[in-house]
N, C-alpha and C. Protein backbone atom coordinates (compact mmCIF):
# COMPACT_ATOMS: atom_id res chain seq x y z
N UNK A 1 16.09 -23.03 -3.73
CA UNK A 1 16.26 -22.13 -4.84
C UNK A 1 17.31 -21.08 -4.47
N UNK A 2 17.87 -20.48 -5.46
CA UNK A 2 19.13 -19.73 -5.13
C UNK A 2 19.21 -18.44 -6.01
N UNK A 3 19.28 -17.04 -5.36
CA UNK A 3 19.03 -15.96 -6.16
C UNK A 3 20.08 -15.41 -6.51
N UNK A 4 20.49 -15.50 -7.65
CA UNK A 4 22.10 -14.65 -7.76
C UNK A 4 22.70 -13.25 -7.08
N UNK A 5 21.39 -12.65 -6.70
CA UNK A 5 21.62 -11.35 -6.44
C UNK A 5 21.53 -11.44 -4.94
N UNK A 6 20.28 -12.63 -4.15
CA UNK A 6 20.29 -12.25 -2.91
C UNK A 6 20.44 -13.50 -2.55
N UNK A 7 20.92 -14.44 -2.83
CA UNK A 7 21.47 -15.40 -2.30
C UNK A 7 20.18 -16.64 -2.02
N UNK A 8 20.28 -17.69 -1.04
CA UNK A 8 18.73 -18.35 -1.14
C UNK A 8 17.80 -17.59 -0.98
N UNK A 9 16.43 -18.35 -1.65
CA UNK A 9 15.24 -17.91 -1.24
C UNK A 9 14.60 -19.26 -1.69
N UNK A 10 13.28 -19.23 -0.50
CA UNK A 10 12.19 -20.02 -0.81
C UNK A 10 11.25 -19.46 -1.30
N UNK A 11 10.63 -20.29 -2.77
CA UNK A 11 9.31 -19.47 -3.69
C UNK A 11 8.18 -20.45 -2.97
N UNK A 12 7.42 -19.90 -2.95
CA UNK A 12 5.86 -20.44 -2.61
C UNK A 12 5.25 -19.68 -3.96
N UNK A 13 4.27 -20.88 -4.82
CA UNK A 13 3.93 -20.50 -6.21
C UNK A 13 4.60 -20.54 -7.32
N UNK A 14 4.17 -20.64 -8.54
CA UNK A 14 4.57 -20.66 -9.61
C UNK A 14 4.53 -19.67 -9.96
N UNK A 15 5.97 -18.90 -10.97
CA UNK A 15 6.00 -17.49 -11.27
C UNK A 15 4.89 -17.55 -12.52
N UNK A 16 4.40 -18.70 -13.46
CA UNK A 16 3.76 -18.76 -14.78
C UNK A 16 2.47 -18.79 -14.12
N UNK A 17 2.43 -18.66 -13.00
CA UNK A 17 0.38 -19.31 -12.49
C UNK A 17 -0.02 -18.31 -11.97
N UNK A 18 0.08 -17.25 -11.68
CA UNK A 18 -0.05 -16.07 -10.93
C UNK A 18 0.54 -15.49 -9.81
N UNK A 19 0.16 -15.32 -8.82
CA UNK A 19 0.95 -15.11 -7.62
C UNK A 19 2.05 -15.65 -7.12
N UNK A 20 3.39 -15.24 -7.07
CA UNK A 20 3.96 -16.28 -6.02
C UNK A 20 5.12 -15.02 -4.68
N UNK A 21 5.24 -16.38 -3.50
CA UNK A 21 6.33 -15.45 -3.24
C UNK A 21 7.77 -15.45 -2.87
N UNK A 22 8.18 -15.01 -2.61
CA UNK A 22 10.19 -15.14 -2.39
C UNK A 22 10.18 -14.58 -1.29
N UNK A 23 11.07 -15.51 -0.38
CA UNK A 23 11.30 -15.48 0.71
C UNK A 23 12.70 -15.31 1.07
N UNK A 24 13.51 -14.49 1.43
CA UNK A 24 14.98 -13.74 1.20
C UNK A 24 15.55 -14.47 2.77
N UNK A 25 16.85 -14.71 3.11
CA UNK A 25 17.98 -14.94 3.64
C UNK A 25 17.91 -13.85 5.32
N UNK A 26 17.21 -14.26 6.52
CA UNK A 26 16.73 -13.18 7.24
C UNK A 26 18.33 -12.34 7.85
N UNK A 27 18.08 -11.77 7.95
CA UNK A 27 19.08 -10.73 9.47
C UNK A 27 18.34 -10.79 10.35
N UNK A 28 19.77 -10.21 11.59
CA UNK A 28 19.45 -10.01 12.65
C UNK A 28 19.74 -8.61 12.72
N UNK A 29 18.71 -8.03 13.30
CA UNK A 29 18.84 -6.54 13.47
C UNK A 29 19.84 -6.26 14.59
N UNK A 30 19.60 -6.99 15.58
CA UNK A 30 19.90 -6.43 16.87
C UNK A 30 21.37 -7.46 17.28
N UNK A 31 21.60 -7.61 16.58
CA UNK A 31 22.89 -8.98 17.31
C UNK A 31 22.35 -10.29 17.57
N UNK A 32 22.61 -10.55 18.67
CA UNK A 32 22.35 -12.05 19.58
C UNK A 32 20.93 -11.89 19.48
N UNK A 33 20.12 -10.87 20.06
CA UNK A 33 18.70 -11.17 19.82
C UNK A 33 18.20 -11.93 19.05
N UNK A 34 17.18 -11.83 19.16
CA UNK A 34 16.54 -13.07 18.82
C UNK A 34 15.35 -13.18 18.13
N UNK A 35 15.62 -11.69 17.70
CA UNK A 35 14.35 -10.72 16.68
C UNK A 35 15.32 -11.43 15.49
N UNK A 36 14.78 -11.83 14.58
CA UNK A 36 14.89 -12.27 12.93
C UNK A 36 13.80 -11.86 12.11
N UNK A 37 14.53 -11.15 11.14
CA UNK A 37 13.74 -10.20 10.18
C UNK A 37 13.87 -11.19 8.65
N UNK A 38 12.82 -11.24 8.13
CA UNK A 38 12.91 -12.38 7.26
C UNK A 38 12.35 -11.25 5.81
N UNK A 39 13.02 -10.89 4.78
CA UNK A 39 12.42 -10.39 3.78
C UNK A 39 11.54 -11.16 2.91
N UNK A 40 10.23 -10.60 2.38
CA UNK A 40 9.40 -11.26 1.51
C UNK A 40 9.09 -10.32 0.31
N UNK A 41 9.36 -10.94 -1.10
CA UNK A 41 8.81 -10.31 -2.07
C UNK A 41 7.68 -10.92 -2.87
N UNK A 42 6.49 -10.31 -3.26
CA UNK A 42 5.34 -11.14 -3.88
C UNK A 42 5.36 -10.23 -5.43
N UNK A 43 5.14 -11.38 -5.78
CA UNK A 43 5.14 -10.97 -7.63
C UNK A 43 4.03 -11.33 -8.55
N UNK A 44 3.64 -10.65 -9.29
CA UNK A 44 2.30 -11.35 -10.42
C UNK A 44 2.35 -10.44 -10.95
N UNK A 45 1.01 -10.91 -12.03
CA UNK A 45 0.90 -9.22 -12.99
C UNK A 45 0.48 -8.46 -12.37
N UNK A 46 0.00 -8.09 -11.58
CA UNK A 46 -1.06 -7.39 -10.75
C UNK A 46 -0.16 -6.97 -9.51
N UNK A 47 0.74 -7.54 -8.84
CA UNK A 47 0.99 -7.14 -7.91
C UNK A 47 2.54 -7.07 -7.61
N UNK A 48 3.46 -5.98 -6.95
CA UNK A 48 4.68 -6.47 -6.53
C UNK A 48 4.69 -5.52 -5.32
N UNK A 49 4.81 -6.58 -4.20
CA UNK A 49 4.74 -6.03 -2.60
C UNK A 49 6.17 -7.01 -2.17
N UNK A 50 6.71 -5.76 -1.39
CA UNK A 50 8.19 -5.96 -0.76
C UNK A 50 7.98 -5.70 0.62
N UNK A 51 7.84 -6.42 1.74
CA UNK A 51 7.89 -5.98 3.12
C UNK A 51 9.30 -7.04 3.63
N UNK A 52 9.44 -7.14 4.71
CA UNK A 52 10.45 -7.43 6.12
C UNK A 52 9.43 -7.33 7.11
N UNK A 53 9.14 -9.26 7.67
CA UNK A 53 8.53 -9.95 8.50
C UNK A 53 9.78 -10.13 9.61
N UNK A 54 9.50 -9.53 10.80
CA UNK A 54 10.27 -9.70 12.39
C UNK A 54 9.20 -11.05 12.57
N UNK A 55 10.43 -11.96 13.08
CA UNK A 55 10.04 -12.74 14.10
C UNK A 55 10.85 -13.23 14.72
N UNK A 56 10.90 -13.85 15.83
CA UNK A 56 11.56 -14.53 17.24
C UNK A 56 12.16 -15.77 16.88
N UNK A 57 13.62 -16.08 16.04
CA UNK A 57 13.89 -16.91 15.72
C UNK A 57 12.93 -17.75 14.98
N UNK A 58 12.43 -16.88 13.94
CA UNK A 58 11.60 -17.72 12.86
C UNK A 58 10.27 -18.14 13.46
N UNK A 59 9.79 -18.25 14.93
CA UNK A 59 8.58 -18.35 15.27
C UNK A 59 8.11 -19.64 14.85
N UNK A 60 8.74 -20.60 15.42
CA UNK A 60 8.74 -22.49 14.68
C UNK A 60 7.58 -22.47 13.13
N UNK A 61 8.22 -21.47 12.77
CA UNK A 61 7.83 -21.70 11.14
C UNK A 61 8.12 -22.87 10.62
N UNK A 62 9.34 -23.61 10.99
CA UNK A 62 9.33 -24.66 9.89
C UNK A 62 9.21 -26.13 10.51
N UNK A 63 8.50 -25.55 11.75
CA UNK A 63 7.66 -26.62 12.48
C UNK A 63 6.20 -26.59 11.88
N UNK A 64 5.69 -25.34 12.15
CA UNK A 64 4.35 -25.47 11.09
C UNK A 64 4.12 -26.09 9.81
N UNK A 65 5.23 -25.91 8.73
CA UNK A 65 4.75 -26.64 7.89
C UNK A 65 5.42 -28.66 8.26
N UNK A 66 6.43 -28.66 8.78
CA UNK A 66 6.70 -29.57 9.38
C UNK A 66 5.22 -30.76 9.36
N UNK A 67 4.09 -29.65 10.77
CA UNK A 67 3.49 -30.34 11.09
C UNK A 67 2.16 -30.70 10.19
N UNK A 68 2.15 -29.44 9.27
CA UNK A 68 1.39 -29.78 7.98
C UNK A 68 1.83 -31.43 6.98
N UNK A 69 2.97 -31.30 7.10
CA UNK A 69 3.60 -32.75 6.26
C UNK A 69 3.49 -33.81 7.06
N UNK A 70 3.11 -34.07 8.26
CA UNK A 70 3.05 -35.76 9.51
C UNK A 70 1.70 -36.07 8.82
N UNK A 71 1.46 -37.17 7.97
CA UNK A 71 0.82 -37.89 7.53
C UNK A 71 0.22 -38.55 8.52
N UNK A 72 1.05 -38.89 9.76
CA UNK A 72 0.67 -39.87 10.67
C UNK A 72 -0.63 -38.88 11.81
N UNK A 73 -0.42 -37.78 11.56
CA UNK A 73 -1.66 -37.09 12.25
C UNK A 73 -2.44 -36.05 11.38
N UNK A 74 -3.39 -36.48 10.65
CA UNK A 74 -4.38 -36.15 10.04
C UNK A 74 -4.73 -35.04 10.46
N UNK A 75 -5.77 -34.22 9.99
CA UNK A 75 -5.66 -32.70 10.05
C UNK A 75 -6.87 -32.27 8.96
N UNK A 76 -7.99 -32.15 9.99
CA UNK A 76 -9.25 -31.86 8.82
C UNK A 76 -9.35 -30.16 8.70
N UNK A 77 -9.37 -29.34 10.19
CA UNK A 77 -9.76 -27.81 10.14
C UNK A 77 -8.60 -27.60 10.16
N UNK A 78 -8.91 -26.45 9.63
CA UNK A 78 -7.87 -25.30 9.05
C UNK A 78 -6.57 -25.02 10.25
N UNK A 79 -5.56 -24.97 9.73
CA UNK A 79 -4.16 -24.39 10.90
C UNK A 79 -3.86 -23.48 10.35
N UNK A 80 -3.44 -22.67 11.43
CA UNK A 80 -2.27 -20.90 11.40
C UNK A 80 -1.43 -21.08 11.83
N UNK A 81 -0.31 -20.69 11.16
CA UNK A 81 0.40 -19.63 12.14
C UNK A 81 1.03 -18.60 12.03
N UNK A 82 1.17 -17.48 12.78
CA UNK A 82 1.46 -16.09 12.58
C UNK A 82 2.71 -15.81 13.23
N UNK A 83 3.33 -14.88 12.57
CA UNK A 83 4.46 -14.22 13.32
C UNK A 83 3.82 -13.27 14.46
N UNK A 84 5.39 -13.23 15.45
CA UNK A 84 5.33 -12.80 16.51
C UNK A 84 4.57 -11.34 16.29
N UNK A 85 5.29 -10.53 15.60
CA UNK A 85 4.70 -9.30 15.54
C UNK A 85 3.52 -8.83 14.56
N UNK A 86 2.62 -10.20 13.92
CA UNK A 86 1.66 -10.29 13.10
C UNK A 86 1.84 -9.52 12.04
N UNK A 87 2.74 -9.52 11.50
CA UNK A 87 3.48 -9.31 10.10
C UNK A 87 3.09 -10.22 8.73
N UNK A 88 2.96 -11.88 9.29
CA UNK A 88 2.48 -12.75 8.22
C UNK A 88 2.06 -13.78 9.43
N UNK A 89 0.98 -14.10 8.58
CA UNK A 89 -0.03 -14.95 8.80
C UNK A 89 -0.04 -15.96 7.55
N UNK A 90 0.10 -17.25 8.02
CA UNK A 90 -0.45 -18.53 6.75
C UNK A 90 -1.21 -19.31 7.69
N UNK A 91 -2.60 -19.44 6.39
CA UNK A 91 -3.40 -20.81 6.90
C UNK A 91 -3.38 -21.74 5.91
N UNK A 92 -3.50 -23.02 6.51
CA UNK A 92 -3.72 -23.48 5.47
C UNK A 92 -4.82 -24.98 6.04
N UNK A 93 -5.52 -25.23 4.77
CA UNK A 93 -6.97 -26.51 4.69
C UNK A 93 -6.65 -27.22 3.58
N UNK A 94 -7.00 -28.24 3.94
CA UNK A 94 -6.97 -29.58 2.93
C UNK A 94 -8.54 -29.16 2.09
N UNK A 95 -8.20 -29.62 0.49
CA UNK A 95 -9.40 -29.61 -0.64
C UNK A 95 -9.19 -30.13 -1.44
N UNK A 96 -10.08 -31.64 -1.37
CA UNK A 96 -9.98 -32.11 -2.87
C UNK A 96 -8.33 -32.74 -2.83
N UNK A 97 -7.54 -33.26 -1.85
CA UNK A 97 -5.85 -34.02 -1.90
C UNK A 97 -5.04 -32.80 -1.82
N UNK A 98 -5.07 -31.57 -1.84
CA UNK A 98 -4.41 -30.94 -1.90
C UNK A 98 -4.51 -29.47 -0.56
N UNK A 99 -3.55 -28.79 -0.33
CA UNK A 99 -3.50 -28.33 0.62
C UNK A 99 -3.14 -26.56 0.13
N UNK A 100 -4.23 -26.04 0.68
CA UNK A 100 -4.74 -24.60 0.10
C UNK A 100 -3.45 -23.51 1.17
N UNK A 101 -3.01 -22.92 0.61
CA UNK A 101 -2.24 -21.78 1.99
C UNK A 101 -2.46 -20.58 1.52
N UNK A 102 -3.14 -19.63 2.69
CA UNK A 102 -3.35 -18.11 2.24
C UNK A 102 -2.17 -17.47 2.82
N UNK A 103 -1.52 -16.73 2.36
CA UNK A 103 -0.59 -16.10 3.06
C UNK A 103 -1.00 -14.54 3.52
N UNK A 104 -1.09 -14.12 4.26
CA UNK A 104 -1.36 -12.47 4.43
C UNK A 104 -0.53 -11.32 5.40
N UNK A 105 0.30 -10.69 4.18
CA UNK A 105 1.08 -9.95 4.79
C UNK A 105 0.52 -8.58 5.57
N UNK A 106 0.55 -8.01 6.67
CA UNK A 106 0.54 -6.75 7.31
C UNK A 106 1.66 -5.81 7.94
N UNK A 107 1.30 -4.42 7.26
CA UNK A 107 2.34 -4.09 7.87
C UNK A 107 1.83 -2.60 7.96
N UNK A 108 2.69 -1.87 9.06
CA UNK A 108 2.34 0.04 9.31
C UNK A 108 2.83 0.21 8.29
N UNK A 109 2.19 1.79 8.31
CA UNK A 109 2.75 2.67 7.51
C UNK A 109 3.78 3.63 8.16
N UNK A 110 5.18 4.14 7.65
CA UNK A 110 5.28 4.58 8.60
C UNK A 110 5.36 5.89 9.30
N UNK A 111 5.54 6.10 10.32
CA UNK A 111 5.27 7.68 11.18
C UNK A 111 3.34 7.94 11.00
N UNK A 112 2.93 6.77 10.77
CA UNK A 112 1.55 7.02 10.84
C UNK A 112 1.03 5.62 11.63
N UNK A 113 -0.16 6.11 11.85
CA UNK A 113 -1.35 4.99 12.61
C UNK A 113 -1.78 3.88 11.77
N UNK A 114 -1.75 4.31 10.18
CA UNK A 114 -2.44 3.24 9.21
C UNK A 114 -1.13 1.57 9.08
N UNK A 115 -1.87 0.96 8.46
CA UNK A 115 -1.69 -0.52 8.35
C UNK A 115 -2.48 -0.56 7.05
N UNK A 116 -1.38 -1.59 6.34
CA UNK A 116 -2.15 -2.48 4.89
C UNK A 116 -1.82 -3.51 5.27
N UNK A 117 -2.82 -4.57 4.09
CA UNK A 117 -2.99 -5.88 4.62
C UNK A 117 -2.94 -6.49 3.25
N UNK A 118 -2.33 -7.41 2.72
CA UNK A 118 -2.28 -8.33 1.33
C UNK A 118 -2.21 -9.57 1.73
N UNK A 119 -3.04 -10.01 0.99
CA UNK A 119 -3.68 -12.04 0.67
C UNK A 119 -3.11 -12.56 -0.30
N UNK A 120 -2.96 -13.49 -0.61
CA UNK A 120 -3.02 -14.44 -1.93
C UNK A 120 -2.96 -15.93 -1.12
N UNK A 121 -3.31 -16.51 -2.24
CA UNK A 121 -3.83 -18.03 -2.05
C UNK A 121 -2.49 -18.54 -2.89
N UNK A 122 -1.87 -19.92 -2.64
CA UNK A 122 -1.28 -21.00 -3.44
C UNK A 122 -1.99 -22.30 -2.86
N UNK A 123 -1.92 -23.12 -4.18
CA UNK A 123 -2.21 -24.10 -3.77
C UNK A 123 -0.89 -25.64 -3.98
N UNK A 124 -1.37 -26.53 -3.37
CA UNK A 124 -0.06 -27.13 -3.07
C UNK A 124 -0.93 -29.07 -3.42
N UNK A 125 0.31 -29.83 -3.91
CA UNK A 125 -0.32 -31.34 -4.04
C UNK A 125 0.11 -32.14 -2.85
N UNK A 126 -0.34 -31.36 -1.39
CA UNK A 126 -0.31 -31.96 -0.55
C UNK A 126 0.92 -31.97 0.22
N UNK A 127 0.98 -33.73 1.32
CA UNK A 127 1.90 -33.31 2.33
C UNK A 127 3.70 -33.31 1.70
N UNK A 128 4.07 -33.46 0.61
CA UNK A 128 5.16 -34.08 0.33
C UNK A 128 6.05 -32.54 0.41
N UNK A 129 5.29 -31.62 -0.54
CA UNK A 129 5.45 -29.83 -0.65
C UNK A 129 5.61 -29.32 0.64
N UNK A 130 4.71 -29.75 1.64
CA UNK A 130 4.98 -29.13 3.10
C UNK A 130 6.11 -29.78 3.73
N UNK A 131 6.44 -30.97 3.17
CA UNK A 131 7.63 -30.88 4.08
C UNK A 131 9.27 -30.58 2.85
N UNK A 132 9.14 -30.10 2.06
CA UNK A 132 9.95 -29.69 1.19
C UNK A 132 9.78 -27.99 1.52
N UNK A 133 8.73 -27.65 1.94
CA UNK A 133 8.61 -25.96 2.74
C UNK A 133 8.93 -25.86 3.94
N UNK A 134 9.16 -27.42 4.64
CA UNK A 134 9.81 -27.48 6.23
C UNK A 134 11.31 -27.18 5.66
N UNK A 135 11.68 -28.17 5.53
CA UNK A 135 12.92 -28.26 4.88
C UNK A 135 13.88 -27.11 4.23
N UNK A 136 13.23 -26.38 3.18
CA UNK A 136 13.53 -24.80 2.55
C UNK A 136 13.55 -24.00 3.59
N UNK A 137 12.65 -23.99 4.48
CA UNK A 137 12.68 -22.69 5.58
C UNK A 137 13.70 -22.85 6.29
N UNK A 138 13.90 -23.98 7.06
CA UNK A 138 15.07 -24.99 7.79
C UNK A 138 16.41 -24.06 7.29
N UNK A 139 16.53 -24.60 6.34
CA UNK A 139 17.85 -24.03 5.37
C UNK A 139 17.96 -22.61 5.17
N UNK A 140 17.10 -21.95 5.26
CA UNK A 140 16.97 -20.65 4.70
C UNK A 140 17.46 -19.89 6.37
N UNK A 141 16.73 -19.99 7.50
CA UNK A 141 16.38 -19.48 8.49
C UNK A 141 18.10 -20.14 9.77
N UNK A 142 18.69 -21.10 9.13
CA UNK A 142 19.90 -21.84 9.30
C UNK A 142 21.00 -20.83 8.80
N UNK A 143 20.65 -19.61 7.73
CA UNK A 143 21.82 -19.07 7.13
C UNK A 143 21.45 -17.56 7.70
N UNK A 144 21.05 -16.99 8.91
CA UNK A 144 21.18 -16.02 9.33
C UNK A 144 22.45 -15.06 9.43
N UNK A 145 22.33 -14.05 8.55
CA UNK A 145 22.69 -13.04 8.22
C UNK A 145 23.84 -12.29 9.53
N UNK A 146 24.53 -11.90 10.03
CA UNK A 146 25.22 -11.19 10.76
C UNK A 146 23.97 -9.99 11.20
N UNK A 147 24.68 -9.47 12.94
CA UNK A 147 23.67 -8.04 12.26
C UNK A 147 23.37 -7.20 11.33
N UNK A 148 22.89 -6.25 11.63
CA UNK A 148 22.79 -5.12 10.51
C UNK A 148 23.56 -4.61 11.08
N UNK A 149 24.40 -3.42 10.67
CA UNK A 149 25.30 -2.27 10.93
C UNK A 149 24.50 -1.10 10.90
């Protein structure tokens, strides 16, 4: 998917079904490092949360869903995985052919001690979507940004 204003993004969800989210084009803060800051926006009636998820060259994100899509190795309990600096967390369980993912963003507040925490659920028709979310991330996390200035 392609945002006129910010260039790709991957949606997880339907904007007509409730929740979904957009996943923005990461930077690198620091140069060569190897910190990648990945923007996320979540949208519904109810909700619009904007954070920037750090992680370590994507944190084989698009191995996770990767490994969500291998048909050839079955997968009954639930899998995670979280960014480096526990920023976002997705799990996701098979129900009923289809494959449930909670996403839950955390993040400080800042110049303070507090932390918020936001959930939402999508649901997905299985392995074909996870590897079309390997694939999107692939591409997305492939077009790293220059530093920041």
């Amino acid at each position: 998917m392609y945002d006129t204003h910010s260039g790709p993004v991957v949606r997880a969800g339907d904007p007509g079904q409730g929740v979904h989210l957009l996943f923005s084009a990461p930077t690198r803060p620091y140069g060569s490092d190897p910190a990648l800051d990945i923007p996320i926006q979540v949208k519904g009636a109810w909700v619009d949360v904007s954070e920037t998820v750090r992680t370590l060259d994507g944190d084989q994100l698009t191995e996770f869903f990767s490994s969500l899509a291998d048909e050839s190795s079955p997968w009954n309990e639930p899998r995670t995985w979280q960014s480096s600096e526990e920023g976002l967390k997705i799990s996701a369980q098979r129900s009923d052919g289809r494959i449930i993912l909670t996403w839950g963003i955390r993040a400080k507040v800042a110049e303070t001690e507090s932390t918020w925490y936001f959930e939402t659920v999508t649901s997905h028709r299985g392995e074909g979507v996870m590897r079309e979310f390997s694939e999107a991330f692939q591409e997305l996390l492939s077009r790293k940004s220059q530093a920041v200035a």
